[in-house]
N, C-alpha and C. Protein backbone atom coordinates (compact mmCIF):
# COMPACT_ATOMS: atom_id res chain seq x y z
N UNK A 1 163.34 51.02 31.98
CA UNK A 1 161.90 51.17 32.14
C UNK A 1 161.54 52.63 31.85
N UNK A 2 160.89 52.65 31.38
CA UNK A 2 160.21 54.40 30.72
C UNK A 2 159.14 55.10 32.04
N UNK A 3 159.16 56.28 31.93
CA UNK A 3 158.20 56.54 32.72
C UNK A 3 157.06 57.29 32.39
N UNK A 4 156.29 57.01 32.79
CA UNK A 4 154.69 57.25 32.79
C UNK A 4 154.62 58.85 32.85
N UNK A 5 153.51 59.13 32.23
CA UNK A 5 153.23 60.49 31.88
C UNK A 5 152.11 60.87 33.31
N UNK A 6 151.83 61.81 33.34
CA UNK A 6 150.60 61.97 34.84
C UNK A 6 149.55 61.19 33.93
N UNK A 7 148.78 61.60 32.67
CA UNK A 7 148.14 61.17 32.42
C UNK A 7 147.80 59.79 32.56
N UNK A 8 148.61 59.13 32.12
CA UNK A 8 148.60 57.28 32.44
C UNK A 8 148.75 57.50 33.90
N UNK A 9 149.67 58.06 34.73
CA UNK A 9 149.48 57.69 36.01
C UNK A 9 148.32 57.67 36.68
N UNK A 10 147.35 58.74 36.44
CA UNK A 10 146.19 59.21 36.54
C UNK A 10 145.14 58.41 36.39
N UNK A 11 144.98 57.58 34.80
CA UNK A 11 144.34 56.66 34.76
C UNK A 11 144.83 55.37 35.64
N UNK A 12 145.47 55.12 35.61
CA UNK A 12 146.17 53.51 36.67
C UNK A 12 144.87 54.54 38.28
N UNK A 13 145.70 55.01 38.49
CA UNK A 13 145.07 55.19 39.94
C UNK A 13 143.33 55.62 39.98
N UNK A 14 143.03 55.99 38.59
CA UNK A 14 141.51 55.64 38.65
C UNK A 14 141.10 54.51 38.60
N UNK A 15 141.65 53.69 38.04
CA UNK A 15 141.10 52.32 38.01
C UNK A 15 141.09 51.30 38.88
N UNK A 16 142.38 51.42 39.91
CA UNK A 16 142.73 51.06 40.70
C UNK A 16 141.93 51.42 42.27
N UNK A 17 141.39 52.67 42.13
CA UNK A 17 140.40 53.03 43.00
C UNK A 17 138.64 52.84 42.94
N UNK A 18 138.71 52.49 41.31
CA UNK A 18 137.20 52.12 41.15
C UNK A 18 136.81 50.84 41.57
N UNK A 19 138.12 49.71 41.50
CA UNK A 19 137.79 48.49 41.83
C UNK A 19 138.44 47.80 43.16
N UNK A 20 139.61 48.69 43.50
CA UNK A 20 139.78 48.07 44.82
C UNK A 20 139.06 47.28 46.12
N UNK A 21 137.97 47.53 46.21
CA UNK A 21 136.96 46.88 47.22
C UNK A 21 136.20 45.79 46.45
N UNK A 22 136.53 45.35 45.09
CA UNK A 22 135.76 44.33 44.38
C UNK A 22 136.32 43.20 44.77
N UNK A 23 135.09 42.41 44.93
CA UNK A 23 135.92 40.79 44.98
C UNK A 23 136.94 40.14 43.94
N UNK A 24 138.06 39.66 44.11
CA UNK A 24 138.94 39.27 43.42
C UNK A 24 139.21 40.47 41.92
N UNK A 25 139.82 41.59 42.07
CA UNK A 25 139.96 43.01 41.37
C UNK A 25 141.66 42.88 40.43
N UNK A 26 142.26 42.31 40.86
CA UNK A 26 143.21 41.97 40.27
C UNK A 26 143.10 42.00 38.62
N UNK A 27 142.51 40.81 38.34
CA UNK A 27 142.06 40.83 36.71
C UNK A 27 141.43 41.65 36.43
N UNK A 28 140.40 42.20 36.82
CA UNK A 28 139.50 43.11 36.52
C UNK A 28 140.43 44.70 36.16
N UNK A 29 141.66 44.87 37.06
CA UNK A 29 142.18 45.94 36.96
C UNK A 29 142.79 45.58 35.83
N UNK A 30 143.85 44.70 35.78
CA UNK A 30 144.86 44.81 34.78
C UNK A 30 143.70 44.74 33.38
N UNK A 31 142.87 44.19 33.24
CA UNK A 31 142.18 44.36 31.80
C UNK A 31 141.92 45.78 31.50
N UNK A 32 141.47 46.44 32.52
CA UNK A 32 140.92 47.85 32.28
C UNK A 32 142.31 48.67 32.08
N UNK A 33 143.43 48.67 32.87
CA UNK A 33 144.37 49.17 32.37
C UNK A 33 144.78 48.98 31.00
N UNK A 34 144.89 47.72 31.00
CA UNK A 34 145.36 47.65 29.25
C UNK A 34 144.88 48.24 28.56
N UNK A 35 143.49 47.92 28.31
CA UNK A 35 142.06 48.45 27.64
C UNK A 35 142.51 50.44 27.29
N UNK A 36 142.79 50.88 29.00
CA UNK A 36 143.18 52.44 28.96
C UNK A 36 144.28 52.80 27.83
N UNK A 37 145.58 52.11 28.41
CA UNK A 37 146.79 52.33 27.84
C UNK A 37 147.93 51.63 26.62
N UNK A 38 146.97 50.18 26.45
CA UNK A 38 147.53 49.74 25.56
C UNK A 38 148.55 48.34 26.20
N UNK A 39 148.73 48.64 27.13
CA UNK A 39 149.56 47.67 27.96
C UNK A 39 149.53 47.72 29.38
N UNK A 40 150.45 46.72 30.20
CA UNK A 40 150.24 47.30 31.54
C UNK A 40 151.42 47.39 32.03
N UNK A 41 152.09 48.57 32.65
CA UNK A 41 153.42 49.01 33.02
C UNK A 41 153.69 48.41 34.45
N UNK A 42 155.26 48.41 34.65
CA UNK A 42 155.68 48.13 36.17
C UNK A 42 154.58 48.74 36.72
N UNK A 43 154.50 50.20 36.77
CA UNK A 43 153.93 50.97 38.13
C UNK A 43 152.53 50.58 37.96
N UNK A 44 151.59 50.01 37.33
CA UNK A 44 150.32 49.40 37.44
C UNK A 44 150.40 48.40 38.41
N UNK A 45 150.98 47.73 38.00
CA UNK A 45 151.55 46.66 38.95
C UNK A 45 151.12 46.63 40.26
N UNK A 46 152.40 47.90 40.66
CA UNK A 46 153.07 48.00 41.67
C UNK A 46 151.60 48.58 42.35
N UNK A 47 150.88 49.45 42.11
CA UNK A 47 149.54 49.82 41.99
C UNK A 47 148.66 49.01 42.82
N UNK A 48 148.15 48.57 41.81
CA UNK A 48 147.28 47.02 41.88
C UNK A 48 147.42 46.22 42.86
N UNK A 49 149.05 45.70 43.18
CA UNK A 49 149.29 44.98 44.31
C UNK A 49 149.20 45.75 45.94
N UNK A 50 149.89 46.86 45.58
CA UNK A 50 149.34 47.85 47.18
C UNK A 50 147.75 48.08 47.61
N UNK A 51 147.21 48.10 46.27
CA UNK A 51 145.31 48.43 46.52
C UNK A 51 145.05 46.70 47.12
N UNK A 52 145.40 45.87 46.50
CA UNK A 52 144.71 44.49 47.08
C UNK A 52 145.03 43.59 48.14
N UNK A 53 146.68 44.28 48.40
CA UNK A 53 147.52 43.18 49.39
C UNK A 53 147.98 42.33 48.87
N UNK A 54 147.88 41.96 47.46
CA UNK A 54 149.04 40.97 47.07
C UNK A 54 150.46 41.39 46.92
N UNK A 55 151.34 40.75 46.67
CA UNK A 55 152.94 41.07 46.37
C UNK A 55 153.02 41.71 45.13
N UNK A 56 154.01 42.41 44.46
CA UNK A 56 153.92 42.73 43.23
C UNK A 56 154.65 41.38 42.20
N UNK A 57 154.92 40.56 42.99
CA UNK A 57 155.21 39.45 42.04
C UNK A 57 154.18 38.62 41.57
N UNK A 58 152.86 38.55 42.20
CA UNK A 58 151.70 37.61 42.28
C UNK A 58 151.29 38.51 41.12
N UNK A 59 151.29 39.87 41.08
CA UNK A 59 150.52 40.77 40.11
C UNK A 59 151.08 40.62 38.66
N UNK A 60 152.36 40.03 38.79
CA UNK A 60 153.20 40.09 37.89
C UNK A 60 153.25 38.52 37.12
N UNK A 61 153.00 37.49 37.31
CA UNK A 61 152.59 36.08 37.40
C UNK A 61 151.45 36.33 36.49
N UNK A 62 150.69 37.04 37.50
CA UNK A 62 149.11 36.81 36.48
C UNK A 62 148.80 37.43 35.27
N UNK A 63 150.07 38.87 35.18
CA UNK A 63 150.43 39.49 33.96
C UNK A 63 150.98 38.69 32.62
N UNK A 64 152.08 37.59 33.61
CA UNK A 64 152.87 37.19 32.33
C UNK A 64 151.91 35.56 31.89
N UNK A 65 151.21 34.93 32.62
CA UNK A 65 150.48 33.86 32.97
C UNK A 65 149.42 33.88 31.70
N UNK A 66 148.58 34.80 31.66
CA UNK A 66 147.34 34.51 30.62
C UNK A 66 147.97 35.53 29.52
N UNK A 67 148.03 35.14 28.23
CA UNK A 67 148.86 35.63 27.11
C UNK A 67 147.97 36.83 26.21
N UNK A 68 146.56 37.28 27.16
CA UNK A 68 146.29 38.44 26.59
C UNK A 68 146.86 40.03 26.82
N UNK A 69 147.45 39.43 27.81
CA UNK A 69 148.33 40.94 28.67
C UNK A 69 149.63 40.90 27.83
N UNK A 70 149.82 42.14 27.91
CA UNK A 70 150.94 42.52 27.64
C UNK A 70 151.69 43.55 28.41
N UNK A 71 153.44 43.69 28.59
CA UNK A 71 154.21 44.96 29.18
C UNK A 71 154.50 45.15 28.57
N UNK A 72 154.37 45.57 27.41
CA UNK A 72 155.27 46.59 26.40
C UNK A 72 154.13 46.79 25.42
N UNK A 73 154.18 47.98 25.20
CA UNK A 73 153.30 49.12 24.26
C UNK A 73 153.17 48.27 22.88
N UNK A 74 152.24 48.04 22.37
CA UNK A 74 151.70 47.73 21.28
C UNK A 74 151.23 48.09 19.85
N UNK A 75 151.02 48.04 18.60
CA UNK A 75 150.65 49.17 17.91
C UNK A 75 149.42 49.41 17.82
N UNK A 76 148.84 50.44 16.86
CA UNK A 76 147.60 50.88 16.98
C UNK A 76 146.91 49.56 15.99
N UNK A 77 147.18 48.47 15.34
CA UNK A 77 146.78 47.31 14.85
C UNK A 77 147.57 46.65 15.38
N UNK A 78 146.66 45.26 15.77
CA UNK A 78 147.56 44.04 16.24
C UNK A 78 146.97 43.11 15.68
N UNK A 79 148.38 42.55 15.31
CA UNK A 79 148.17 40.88 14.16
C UNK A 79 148.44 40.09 14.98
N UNK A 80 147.26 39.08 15.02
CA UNK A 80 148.14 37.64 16.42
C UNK A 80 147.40 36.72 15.05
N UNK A 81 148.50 35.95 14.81
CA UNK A 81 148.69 34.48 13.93
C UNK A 81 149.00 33.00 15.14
N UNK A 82 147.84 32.70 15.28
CA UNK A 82 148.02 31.14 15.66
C UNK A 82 149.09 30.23 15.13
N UNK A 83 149.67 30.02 16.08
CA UNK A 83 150.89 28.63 16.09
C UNK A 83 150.38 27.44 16.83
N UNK A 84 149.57 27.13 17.01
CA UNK A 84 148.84 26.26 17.30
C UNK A 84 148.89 25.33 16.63
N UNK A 85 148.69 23.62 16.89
CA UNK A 85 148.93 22.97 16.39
C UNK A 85 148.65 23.04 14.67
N UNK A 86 147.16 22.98 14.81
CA UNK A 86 146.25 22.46 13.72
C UNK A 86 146.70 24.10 13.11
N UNK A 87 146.96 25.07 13.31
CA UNK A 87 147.09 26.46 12.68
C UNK A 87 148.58 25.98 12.16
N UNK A 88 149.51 25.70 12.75
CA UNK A 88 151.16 25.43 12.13
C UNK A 88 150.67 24.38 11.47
N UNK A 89 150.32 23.00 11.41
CA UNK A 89 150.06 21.98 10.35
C UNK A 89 149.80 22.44 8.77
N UNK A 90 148.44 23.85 8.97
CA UNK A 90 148.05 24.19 7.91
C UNK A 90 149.25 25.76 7.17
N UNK A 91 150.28 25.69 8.26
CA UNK A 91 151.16 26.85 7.30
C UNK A 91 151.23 27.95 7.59
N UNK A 92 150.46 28.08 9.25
CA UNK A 92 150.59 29.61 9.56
C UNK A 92 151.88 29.88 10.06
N UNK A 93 152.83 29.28 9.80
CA UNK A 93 154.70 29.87 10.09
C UNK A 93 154.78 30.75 9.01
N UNK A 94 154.54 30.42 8.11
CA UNK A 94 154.78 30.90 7.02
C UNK A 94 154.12 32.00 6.51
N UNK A 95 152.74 32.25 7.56
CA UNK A 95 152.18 33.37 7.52
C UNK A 95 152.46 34.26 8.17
N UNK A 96 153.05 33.94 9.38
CA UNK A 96 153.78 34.82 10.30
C UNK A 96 155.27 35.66 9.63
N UNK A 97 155.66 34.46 9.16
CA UNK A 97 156.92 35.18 8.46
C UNK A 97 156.81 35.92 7.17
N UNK A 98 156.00 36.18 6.51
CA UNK A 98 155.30 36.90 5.73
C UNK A 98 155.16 37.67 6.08
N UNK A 99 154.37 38.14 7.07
CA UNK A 99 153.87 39.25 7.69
C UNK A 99 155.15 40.39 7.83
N UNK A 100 155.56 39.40 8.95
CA UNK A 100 157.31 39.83 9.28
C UNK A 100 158.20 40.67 8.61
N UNK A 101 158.15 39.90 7.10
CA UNK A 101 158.72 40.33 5.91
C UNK A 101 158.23 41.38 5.50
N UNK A 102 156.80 41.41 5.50
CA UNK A 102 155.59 42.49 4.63
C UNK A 102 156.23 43.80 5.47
N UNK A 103 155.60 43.90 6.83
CA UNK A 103 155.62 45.08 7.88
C UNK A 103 157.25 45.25 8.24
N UNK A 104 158.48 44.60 8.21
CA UNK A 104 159.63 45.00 8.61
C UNK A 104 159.37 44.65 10.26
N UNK A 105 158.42 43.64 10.64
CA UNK A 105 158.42 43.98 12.17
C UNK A 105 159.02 42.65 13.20
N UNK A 106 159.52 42.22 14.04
CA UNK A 106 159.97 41.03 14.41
C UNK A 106 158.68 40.79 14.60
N UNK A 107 158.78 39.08 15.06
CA UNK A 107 157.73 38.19 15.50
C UNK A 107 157.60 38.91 17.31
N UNK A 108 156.20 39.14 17.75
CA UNK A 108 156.00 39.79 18.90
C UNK A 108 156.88 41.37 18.98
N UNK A 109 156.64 41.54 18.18
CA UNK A 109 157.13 43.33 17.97
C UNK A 109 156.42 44.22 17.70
N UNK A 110 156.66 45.22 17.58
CA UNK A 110 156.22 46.39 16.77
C UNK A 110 156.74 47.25 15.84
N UNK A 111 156.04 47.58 14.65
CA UNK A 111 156.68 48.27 13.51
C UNK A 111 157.13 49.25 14.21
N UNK A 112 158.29 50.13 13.23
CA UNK A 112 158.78 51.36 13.49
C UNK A 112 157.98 52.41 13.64
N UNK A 113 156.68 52.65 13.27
CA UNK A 113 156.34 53.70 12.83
C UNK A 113 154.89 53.34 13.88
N UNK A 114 154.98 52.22 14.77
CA UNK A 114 154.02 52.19 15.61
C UNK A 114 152.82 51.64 15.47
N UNK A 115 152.26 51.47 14.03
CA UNK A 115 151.05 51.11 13.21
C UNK A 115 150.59 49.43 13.45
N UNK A 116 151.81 48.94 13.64
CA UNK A 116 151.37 47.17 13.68
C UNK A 116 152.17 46.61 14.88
N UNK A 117 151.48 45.96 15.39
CA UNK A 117 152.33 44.71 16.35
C UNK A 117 151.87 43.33 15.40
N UNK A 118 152.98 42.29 15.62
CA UNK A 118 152.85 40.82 15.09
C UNK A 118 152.87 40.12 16.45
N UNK A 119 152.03 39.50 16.86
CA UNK A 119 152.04 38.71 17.92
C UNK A 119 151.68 37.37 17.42
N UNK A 120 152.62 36.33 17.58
CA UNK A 120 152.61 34.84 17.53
C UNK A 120 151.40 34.38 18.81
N UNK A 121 150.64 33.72 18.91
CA UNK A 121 150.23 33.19 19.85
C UNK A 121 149.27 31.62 19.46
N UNK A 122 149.37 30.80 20.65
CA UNK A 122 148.59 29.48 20.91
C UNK A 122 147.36 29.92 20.42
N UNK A 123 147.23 28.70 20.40
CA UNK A 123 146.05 28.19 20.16
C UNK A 123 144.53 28.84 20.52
N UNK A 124 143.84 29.65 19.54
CA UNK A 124 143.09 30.81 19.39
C UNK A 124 141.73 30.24 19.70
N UNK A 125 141.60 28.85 19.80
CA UNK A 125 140.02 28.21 19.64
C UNK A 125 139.04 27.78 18.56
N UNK A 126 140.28 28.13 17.55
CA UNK A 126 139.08 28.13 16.19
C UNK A 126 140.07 27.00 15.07
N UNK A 127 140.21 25.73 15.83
CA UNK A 127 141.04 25.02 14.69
C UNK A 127 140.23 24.41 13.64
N UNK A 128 139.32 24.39 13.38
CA UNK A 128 138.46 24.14 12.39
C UNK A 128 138.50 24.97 11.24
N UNK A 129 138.85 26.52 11.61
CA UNK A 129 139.48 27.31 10.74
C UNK A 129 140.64 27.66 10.42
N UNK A 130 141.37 26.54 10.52
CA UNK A 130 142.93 26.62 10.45
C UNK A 130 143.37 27.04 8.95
N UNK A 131 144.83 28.13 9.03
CA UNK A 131 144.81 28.60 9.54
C UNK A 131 144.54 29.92 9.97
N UNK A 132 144.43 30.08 11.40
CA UNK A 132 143.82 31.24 11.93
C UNK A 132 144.68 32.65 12.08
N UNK A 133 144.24 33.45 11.75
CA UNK A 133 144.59 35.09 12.10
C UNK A 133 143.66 35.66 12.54
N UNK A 134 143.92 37.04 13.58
CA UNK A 134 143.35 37.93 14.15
C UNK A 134 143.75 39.45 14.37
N UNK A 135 142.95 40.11 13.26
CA UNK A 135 143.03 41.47 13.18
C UNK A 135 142.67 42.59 13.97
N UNK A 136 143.22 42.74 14.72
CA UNK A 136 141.99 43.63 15.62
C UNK A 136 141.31 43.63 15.92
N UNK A 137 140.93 42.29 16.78
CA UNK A 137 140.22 41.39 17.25
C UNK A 137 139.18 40.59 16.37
N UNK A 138 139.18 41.08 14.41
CA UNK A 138 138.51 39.91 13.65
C UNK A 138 139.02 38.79 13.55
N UNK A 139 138.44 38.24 13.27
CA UNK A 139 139.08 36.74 12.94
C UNK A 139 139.07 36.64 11.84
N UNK A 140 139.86 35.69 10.92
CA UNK A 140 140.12 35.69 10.01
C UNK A 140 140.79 33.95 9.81
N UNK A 141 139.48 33.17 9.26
CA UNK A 141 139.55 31.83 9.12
C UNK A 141 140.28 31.54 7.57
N UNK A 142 140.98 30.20 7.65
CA UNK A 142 141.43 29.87 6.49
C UNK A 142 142.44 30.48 5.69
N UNK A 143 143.11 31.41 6.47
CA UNK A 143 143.60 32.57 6.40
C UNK A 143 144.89 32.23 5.19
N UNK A 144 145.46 33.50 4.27
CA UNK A 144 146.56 33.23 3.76
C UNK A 144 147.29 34.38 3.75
N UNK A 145 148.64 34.45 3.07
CA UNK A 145 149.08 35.08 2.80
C UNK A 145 148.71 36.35 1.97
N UNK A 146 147.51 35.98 0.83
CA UNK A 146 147.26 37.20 0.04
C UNK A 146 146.00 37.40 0.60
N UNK A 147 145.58 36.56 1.41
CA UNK A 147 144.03 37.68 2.50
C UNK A 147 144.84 38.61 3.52
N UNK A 148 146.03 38.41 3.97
CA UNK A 148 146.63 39.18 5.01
C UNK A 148 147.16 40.53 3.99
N UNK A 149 148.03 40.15 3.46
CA UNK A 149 148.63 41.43 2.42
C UNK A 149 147.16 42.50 2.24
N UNK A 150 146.22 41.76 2.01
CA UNK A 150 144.83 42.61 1.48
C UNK A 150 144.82 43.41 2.85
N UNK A 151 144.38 42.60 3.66
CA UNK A 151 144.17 43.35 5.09
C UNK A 151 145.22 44.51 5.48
N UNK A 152 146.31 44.10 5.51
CA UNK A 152 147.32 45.36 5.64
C UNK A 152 147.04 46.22 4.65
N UNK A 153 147.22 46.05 3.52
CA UNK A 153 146.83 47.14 2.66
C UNK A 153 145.89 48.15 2.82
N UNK A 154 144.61 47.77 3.30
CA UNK A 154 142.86 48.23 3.28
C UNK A 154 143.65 49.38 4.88
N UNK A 155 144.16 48.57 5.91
CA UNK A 155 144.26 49.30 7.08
C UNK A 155 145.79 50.40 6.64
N UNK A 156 146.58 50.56 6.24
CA UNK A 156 147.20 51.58 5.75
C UNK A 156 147.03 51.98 4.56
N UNK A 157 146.16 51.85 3.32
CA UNK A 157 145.13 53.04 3.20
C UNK A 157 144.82 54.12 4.29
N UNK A 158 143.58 53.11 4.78
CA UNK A 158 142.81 53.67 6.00
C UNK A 158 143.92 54.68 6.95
N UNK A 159 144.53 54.63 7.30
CA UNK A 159 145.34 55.11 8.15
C UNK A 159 146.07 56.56 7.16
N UNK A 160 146.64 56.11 6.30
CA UNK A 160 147.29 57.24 5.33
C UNK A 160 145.91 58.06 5.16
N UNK A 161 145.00 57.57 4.48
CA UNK A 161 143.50 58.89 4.20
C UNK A 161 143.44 59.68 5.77
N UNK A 162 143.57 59.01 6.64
CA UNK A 162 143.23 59.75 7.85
C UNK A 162 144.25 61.00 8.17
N UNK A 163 145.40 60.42 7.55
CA UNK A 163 146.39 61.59 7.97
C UNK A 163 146.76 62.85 6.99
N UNK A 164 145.46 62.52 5.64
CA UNK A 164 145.64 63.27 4.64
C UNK A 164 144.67 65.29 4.97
């Protein structure tokens, strides 16, 4: 387990103190943490559960329970490709593994260089647009292989000009 810088510690315990007296604060914290840091660490947790009186296992349940949270650091773009039924029917395996291939990154990983996470995930809500991808929180209906390549491309551009 890595440890937290003051800064992140700093934020956890602001957040944790802004909402502690809220009705049911639990969710409310861990979103805002993420939101802060990108993810939510043991010591949020551990946090969260001392401010509310739950266990740190209940905190930890509801972490691993709804599949927008994450414990482990993410990149500064995140690709989530629906595996969802009607999204796998129409071929998004094959978009995932593309990706995979494209960025060098495992399925639910992160590139080397920090820039991309690939996150596999259920069923997104939008099977009518099968299949589905989501860029940084766009959506991206009907999706293929050479609309994704485009998209990576446009965002490392973007990223390389920035560092020029």
């Amino acid at each position: 387990m890595e440890k937290l810088n003051g800064v992140a510690l700093k934020k956890i315990d602001d957040i944790v103190e802004k909402h502690k007296n809220e009705p049911g604060p639990v969710i409310v914290m861990l979103h805002e943490v993420q939101d802060e840091l990108g993810y939510i660490p043991f010591e949020a947790m551990t946090k969260i559960a001392a401010a509310t009186g739950v266990s740190p296992a209940e905190v930890f349940g509801v972490v691993n329970f709804y599949a927008q949270f994450t414990t482990v650091p993410k990149g500064k773009h995140v690709i989530n490709v629906c595996l969802g039924t009607a999204c796998y029917v129409k071929g998004s395996q094959s978009l995932i593994e593309a990706v995979s291939d494209l960025l060098g990154v495992e399925i639910n990983g992160t590139s080397e260089d920090g820039l991309f996470s690939l996150d596999a995930t259920r069923c997104l809500g939008a099977c009518g647009l099968a299949p589905v991808c989501v860029i940084d929180g766009r959506t991206i209906g009907a999706c293929t292989k050479e609309k994704l390549a485009r998209e990576i491309k446009l965002i490392q551009d973007q990223e390389h000009s920035a560092q020029a």
